[in-house]
Protein backbone atom coordinates (compact mmCIF):
# COMPACT_ATOMS: atom_id res chain seq x y z
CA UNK A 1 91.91 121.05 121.90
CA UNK A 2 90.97 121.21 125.52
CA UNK A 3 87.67 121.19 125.15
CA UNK A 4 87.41 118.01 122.91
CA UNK A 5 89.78 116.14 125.60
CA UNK A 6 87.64 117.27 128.19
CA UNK A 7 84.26 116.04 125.72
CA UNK A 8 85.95 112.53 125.27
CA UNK A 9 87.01 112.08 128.73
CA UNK A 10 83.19 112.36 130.04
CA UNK A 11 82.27 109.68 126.95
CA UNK A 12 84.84 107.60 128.37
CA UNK A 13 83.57 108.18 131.87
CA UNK A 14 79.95 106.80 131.26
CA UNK A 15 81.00 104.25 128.63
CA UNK A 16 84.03 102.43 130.07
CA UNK A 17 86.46 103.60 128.23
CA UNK A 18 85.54 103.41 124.74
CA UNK A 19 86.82 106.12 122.88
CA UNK A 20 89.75 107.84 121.52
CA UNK A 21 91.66 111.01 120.73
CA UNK A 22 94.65 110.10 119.05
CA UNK A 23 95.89 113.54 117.49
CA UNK A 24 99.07 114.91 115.37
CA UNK A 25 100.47 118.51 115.17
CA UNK A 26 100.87 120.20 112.34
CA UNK A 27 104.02 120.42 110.23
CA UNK A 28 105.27 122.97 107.62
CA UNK A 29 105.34 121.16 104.13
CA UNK A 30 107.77 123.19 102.31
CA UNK A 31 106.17 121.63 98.99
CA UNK A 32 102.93 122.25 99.99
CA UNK A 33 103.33 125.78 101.77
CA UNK A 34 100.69 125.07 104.13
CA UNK A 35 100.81 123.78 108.21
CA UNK A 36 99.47 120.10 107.47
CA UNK A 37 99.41 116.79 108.94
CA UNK A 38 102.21 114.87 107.42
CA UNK A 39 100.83 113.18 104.07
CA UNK A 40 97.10 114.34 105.58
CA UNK A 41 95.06 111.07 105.03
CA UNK A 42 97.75 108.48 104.36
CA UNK A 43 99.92 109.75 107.11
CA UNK A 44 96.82 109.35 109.52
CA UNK A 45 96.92 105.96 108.78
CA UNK A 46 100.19 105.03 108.62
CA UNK A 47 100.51 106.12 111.96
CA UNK A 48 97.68 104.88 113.49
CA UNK A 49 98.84 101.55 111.87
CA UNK A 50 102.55 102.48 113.66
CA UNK A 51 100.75 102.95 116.92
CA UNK A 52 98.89 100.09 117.21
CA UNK A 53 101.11 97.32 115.55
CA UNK A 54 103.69 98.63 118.48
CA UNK A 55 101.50 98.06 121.23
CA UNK A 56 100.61 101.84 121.48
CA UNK A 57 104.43 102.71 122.29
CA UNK A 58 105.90 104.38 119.68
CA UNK A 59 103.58 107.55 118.65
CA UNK A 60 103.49 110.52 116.41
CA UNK A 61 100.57 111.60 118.01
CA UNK A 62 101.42 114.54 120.06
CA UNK A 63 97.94 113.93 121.95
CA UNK A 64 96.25 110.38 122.79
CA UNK A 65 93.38 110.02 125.10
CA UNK A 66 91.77 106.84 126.31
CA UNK A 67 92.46 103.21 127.70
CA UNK A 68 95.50 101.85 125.18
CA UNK A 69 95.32 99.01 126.96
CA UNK A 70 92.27 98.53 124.87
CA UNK A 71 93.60 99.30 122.11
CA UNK A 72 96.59 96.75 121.92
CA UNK A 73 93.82 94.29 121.17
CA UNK A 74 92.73 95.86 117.52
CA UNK A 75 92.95 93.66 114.66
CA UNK A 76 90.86 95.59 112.27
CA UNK A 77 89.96 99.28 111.70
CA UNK A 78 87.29 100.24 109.60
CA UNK A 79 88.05 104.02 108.11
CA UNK A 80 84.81 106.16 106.66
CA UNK A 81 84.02 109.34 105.51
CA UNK A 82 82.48 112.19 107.17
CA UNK A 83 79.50 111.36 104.95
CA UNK A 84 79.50 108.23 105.44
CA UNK A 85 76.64 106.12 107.26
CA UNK A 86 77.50 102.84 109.11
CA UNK A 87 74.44 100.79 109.24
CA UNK A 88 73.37 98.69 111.95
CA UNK A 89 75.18 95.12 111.85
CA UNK A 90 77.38 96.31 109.03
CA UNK A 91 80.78 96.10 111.48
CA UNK A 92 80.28 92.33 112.83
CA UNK A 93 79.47 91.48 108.78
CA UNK A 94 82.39 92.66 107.93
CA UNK A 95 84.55 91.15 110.88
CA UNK A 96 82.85 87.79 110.37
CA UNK A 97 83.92 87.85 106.27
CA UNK A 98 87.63 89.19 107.17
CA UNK A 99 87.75 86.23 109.85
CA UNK A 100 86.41 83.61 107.07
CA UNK A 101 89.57 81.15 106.81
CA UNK A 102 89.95 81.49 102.50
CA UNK A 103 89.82 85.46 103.24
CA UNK A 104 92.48 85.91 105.87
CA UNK A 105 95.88 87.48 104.27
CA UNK A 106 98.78 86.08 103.28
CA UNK A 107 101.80 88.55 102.72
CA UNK A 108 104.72 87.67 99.83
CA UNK A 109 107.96 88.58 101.29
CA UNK A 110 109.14 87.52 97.35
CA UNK A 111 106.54 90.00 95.84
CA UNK A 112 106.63 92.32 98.66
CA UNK A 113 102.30 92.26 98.62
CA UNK A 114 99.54 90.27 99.90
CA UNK A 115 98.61 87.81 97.53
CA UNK A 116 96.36 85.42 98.98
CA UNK A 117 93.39 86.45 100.99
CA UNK A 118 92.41 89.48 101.81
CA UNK A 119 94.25 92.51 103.56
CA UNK A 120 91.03 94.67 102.88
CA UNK A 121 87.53 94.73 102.47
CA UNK A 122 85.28 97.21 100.40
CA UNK A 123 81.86 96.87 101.09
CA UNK A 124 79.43 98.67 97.99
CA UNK A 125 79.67 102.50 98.09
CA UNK A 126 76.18 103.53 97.57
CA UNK A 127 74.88 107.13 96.20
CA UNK A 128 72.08 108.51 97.82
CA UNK A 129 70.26 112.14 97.61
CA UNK A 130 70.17 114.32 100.20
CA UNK A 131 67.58 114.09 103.18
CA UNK A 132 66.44 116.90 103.41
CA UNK A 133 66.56 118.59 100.42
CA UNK A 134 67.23 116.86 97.54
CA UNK A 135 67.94 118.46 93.80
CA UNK A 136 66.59 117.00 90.32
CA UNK A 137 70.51 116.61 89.78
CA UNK A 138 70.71 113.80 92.89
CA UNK A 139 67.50 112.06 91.91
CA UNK A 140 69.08 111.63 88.05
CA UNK A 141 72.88 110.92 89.25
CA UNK A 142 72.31 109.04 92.11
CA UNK A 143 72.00 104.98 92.60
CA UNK A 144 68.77 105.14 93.90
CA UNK A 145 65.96 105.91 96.48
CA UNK A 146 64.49 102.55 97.09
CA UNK A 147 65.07 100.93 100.43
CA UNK A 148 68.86 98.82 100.78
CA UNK A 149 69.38 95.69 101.95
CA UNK A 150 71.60 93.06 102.61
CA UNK A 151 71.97 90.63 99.51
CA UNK A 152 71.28 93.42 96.98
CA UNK A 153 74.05 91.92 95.04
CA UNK A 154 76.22 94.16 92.47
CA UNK A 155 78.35 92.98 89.71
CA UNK A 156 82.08 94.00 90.23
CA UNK A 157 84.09 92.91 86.79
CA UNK A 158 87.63 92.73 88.78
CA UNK A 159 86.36 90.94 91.59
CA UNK A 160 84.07 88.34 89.22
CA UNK A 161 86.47 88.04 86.86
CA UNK A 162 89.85 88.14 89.20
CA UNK A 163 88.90 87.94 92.69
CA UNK A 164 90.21 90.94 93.33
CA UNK A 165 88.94 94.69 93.65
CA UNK A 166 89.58 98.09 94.22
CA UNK A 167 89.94 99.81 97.03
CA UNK A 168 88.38 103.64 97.21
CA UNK A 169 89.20 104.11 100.73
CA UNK A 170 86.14 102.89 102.70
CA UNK A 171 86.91 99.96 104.29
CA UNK A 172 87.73 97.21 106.51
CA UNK A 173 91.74 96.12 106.92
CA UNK A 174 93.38 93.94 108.89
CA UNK A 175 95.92 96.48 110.96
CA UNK A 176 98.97 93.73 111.11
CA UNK A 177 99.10 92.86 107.74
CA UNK A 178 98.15 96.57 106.03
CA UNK A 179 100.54 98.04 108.09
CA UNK A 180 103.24 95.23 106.45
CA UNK A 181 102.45 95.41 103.00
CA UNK A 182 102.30 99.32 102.85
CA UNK A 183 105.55 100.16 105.08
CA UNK A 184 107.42 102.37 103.19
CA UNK A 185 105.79 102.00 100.30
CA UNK A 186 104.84 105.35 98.57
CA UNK A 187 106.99 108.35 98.64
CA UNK A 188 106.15 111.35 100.16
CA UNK A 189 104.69 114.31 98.54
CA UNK A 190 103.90 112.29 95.80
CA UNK A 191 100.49 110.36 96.09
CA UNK A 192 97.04 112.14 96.46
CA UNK A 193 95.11 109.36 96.03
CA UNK A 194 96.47 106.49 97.85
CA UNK A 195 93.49 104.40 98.02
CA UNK A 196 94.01 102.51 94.96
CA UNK A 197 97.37 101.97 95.82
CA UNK A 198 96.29 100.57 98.83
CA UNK A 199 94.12 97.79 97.50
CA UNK A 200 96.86 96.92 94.97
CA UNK A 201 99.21 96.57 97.98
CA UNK A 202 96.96 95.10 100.15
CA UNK A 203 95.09 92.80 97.87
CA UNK A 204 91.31 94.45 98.08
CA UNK A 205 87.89 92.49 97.78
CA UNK A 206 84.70 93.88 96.96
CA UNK A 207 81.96 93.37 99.50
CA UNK A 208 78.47 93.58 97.32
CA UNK A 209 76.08 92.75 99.51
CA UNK A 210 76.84 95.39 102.39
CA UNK A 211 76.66 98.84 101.69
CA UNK A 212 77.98 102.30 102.59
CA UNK A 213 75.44 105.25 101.72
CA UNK A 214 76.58 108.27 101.48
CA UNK A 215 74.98 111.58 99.99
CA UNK A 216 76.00 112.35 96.45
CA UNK A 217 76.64 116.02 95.14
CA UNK A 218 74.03 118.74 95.43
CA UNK A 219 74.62 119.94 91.82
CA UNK A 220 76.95 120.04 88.92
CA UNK A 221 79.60 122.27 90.33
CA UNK A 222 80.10 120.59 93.61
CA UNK A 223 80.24 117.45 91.68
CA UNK A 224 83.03 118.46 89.22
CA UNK A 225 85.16 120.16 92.05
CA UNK A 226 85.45 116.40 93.51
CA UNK A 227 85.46 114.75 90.18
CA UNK A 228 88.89 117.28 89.74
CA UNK A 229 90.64 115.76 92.36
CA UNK A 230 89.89 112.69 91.56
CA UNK A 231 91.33 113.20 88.68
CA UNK A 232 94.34 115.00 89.92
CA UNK A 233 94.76 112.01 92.10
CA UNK A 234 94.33 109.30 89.41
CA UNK A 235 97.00 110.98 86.59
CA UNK A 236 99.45 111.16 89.92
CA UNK A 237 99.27 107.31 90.23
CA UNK A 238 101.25 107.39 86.68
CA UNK A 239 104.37 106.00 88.07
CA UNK A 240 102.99 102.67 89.12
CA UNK A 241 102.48 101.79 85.76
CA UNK A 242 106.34 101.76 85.04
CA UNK A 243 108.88 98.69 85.91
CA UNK A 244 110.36 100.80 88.30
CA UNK A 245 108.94 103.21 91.36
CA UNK A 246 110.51 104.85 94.46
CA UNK A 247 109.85 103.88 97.52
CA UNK A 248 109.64 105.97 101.14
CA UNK A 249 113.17 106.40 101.14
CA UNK A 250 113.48 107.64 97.64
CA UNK A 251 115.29 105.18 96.33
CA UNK A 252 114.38 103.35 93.48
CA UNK A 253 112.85 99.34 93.61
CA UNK A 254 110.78 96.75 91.35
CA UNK A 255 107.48 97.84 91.19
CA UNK A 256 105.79 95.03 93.23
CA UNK A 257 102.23 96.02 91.94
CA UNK A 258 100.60 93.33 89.94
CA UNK A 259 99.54 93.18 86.45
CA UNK A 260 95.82 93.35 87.56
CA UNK A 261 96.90 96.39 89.72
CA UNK A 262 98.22 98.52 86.75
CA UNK A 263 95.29 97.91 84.86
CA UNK A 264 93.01 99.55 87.23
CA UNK A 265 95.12 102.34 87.35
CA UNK A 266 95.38 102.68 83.86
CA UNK A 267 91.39 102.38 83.86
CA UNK A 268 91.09 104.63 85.97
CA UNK A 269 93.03 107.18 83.63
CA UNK A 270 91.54 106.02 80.33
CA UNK A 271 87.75 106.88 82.41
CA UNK A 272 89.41 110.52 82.86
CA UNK A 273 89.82 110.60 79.21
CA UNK A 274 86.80 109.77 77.93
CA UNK A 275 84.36 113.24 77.75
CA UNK A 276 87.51 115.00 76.26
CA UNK A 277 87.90 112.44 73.80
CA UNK A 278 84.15 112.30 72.71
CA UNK A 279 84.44 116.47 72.45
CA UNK A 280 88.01 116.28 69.77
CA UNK A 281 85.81 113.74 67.82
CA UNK A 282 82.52 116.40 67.44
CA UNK A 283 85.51 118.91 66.81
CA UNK A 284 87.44 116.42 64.54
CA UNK A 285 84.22 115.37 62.66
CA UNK A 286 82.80 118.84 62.22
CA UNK A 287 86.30 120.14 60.70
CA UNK A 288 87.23 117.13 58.50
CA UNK A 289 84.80 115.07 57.98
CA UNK A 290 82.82 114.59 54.16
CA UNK A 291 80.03 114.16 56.46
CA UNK A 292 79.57 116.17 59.03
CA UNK A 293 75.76 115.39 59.70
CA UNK A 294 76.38 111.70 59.80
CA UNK A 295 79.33 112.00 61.74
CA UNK A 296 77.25 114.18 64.26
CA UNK A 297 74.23 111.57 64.32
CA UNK A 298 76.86 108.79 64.69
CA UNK A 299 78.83 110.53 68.16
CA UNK A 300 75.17 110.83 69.34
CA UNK A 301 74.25 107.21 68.70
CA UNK A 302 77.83 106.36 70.51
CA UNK A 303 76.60 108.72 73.48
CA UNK A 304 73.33 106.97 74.05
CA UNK A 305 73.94 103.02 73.07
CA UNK A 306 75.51 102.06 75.80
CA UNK A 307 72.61 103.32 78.16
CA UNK A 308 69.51 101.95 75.20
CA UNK A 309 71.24 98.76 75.87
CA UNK A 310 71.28 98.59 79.30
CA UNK A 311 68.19 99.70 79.74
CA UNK A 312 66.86 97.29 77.38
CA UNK A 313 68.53 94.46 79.58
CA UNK A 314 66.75 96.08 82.57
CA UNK A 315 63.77 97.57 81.83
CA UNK A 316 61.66 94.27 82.48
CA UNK A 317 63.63 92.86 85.41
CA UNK A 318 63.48 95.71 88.16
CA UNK A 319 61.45 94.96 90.99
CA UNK A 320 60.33 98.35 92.18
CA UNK A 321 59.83 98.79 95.79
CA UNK A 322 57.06 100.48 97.53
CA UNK A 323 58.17 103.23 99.77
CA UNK A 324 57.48 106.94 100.14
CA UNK A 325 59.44 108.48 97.87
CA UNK A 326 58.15 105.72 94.74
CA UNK A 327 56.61 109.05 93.07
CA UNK A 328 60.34 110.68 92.75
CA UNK A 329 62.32 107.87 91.99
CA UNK A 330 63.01 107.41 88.29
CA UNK A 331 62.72 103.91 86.62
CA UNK A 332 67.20 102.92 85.96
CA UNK A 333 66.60 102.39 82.53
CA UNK A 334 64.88 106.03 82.55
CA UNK A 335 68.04 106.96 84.52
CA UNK A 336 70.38 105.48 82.36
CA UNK A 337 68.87 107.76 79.56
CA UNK A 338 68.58 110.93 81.67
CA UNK A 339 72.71 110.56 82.57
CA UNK A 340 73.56 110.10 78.95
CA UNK A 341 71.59 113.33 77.85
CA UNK A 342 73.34 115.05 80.61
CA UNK A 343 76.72 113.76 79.78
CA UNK A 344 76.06 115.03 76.14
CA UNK A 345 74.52 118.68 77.65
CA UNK A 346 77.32 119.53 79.85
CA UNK A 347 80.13 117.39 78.11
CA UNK A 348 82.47 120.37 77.04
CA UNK A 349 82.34 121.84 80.31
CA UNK A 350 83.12 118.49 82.00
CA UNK A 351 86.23 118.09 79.16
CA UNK A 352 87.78 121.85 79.92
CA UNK A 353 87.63 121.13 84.04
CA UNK A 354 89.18 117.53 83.42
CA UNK A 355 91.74 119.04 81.04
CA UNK A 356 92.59 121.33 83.50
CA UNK A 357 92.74 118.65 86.24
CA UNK A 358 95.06 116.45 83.68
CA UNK A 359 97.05 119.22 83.21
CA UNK A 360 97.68 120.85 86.98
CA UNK A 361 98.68 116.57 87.83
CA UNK A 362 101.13 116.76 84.99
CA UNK A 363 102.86 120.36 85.57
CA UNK A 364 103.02 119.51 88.78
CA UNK A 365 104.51 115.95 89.07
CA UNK A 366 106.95 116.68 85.85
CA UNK A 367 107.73 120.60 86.60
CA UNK A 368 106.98 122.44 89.86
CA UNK A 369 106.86 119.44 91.94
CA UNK A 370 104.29 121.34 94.82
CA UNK A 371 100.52 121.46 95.77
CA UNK A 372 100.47 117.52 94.78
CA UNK A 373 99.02 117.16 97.85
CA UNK A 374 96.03 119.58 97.57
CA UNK A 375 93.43 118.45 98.59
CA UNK A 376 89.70 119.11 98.73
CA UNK A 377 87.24 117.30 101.83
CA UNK A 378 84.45 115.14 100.38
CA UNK A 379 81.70 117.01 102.57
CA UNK A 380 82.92 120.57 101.32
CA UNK A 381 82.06 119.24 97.75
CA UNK A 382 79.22 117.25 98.75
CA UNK A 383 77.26 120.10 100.30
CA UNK A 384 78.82 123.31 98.25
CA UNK A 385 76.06 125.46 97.83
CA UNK A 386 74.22 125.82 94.71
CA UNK A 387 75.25 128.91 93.10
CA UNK A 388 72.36 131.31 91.63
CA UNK A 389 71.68 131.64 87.85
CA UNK A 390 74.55 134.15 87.48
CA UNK A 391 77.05 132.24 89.36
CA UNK A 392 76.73 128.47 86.87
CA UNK A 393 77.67 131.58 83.91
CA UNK A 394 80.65 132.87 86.01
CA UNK A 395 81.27 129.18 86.49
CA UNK A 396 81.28 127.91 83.04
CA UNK A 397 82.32 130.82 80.85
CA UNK A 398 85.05 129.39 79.32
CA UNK A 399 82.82 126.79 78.15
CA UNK A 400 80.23 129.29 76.91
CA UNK A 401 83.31 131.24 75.18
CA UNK A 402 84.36 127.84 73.49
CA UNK A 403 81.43 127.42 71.72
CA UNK A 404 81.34 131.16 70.56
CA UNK A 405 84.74 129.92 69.20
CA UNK A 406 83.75 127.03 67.48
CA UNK A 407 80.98 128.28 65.77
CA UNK A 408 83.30 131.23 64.44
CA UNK A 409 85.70 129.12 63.48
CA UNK A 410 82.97 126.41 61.30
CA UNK A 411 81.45 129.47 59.79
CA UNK A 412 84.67 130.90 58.75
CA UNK A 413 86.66 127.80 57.71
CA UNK A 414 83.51 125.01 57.14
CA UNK A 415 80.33 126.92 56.59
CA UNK A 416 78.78 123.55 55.15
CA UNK A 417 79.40 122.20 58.55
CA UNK A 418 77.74 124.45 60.45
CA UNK A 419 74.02 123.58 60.45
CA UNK A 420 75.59 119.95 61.59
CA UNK A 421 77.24 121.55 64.49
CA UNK A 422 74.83 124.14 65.71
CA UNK A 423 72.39 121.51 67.37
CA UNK A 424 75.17 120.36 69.77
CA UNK A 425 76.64 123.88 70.04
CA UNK A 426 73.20 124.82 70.76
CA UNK A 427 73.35 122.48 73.74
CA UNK A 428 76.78 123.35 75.01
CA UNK A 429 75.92 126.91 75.52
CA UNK A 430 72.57 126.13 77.36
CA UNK A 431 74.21 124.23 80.08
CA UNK A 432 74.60 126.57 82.52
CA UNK A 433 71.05 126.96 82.35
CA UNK A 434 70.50 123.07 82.56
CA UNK A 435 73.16 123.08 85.25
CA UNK A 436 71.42 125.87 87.64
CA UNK A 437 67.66 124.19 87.38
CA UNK A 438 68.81 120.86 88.20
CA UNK A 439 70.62 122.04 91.41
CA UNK A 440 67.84 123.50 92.93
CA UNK A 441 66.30 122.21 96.07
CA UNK A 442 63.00 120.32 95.61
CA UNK A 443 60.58 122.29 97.38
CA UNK A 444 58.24 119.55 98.97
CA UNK A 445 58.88 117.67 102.25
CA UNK A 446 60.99 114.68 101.40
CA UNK A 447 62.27 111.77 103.60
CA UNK A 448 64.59 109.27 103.08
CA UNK A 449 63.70 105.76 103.86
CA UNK A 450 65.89 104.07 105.98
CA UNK A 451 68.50 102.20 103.68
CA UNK A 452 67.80 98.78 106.10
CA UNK A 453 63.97 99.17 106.45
């Protein structure tokens, strides 16, 4: 700790006083059984909102350094993560739309939520491959490699459709009015994922034209070890969806969230849902149906329409950029196709580690009632590294032994539905093989364009 007060004292030495150390002890979470900071992310925030909206009096930092004087003039805070890059002019963009007169907040006392305006801003998270060493797994999963810029609009269906978006935690809010519409909100030892909550709270709006960048996963496993707290985090959300919650003070109150704001968080779950549905209906299909080879060919067609169609709509009305990394960048509708085959490769692995995510959330919120705040950082499951060959087996084997199972079972109980089945089975128990050869480094020298270039 000395050291970094010592670091951000000389900043503040040659740069008039223009950074901060504002830092909170540790406390023992009894449900948690860990030394945290209270409510980790949340918590940060709440009391950095506490801090400032009291003039930088009242503190639960145990540790501030800097001017506060300075400080008493914030209006807006802008949170990122690690990962995150904030491009040149991105901050005054985003200032000058929060000051815009038809965007400013208005808080409900009635409704107990903003509902006018806008208490928070999410500018366009945007996927990128690694710098240095990107994998074939980035290149197929990620938005894109072709220079960013401003105006690259993106279509948002809540915020076209109902002026209002959601909020995944990198942002731009106005401190005052945050602060107001989230005190003593959410309960404690409750919410992993508070973002969402958040923009239902604070009324969020989707920025399209400015972007974050940040990297995307190196491979499959680092990708599903974030995708499982997301998860965890979404399923935990649950409660919102009822006529009732509890509030910081446990006690129980009208849920003020809006229609609009349940539906995303029922979205949200139904998207969890979705690759362990599409796996019961092979199963369901293979087991029951008269059919079994149509019913196969039919999931398949359901896999892969959406992304024909898009692609279709798409195909002729890309303008590709030139740049130096043209040669590895795919075509979208190409990339469309590619995600769909790998949804379909490694879709019963991705069903068993959501299942498992759905289920921890559950046992947790309705029986042990600990580790609901366990969390996993976004650059730990960014940058895991790539296991070898050996390690995507150890890593999937339940998968692998799932298959084994399910073609026992068909040859045992529907030997006519076998042949049907073994294509897809076939599939299933090559993905770790898939899996390990797409998160290998591309062995060339690689640079990223700058996204503003």
């Amino acid at each position: 700790m000395s050291y970094i007060v010592d670091e951000i004292s000389r900043l503040n030495a040659r740069h008039d006083d223009r950074f901060f150390l504002l830092h909170r002890n540790r406390q023992w979470n009894p449900y948690e059984c860990i030394w945290m900071g209270h409510e980790r992310k949340r918590g940060k925030l709440a009391a950095l909102n506490a801090f400032l909206c009291s003039g930088c009096r009242d503190s639960t930092f145990s540790t501030i350094v800097g001017d506060k004087e300075w400080l008493r003039k914030v209006k807006y805070v802008i949170t990122l993560d690690a990962d995150t890059r904030l491009l040149p002019g991105v901050v005054n963009s985003l200032v000058t739309i929060m000051e815009t007169p038809c965007h400013r907040p208005h808080y409900n006392f009635a409704k107990k939520r903003i509902t006018r305006g806008y208490g928070v801003l999410q500018p366009r998270p945007v996927q990128l491959p690694s710098e240095t060493a990107p994998t074939h797994y980035q290149l197929i999963c990620c938005d894109e490699l072709q220079p960013l810029s401003h105006g690259d609009l993106k279509s948002d269906v809540f915020q076209d459709l109902f002026g209002e978006g959601s909020f995944y935690g990198k942002g731009i809010y106005n401190v005052k009015e945050f602060g107001r519409a989230l005190a003593d909100r959410i309960p404690d030892n409750q919410v992993l994922s508070h973002d969402l909550l958040d923009g239902c709270y604070a009324r969020s709006g989707i920025v399209s034209d400015i972007v974050f960048p940040e990297e995307y996963p190196q491979n499959l496993h680092a990708d599903l070890k974030r995708r499982h707290r997301w998860v965890r985090g979404d399923w935990q959300l649950g409660p919102w969806l009822l006529p009732y919650v509890r509030n910081q003070q446990n006690t129980i109150e009208s849920n003020p969230i809006s229609f609009l704001g349940k539906w995303k968080i029922l979205d949200n779950i139904r998207r969890t849902l979705l690759p362990i549905a599409l796996t019961i209906s092979f199963l369901l299909g293979w087991f029951f149906s008269q059919s079994p080879m149509l019913w196969t060919t039919l999931m398949i067609a359901l896999i892969f329409l959406p992304a024909l169609v898009i692609g279709l709509f798409t195909i002729g009305s890309v303008e590709r950029k030139s740049g130096p990394n043209v040669l590895l960048d795919f075509h979208p509708a190409v990339k469309l196709l590619l995600r769909a085959w790998l949804g379909l490769i490694f879709e019963l692995h991705e069903s068993l580690v959501l299942s498992d995510a759905i289920f921890r959330a559950l046992w947790r919120m309705l029986v042990s009632r600990r580790r609901l705040l366990e969390w996993l950082p976004s650059d730990s499951s960014t940058t895991s590294n790539a296991p070898a060959f050996m390690g995507y087996v150890r890593r999937m084997k339940i998968s692998l032994c799932a298959v084994i199972i399910m073609a026992t079972a068909l040859l045992h109980f529907q030997p006519q539905a076998f042949l049907s089945a073994m294509p897809i089975l076939g599939i299933w128990g090559f993905a770790p093989v898939v899996a390990w050869w797409l998160g290998r480094p591309i062995r060339f020298a690689y640079t990223t364009a700058n996204p503003q270039d």
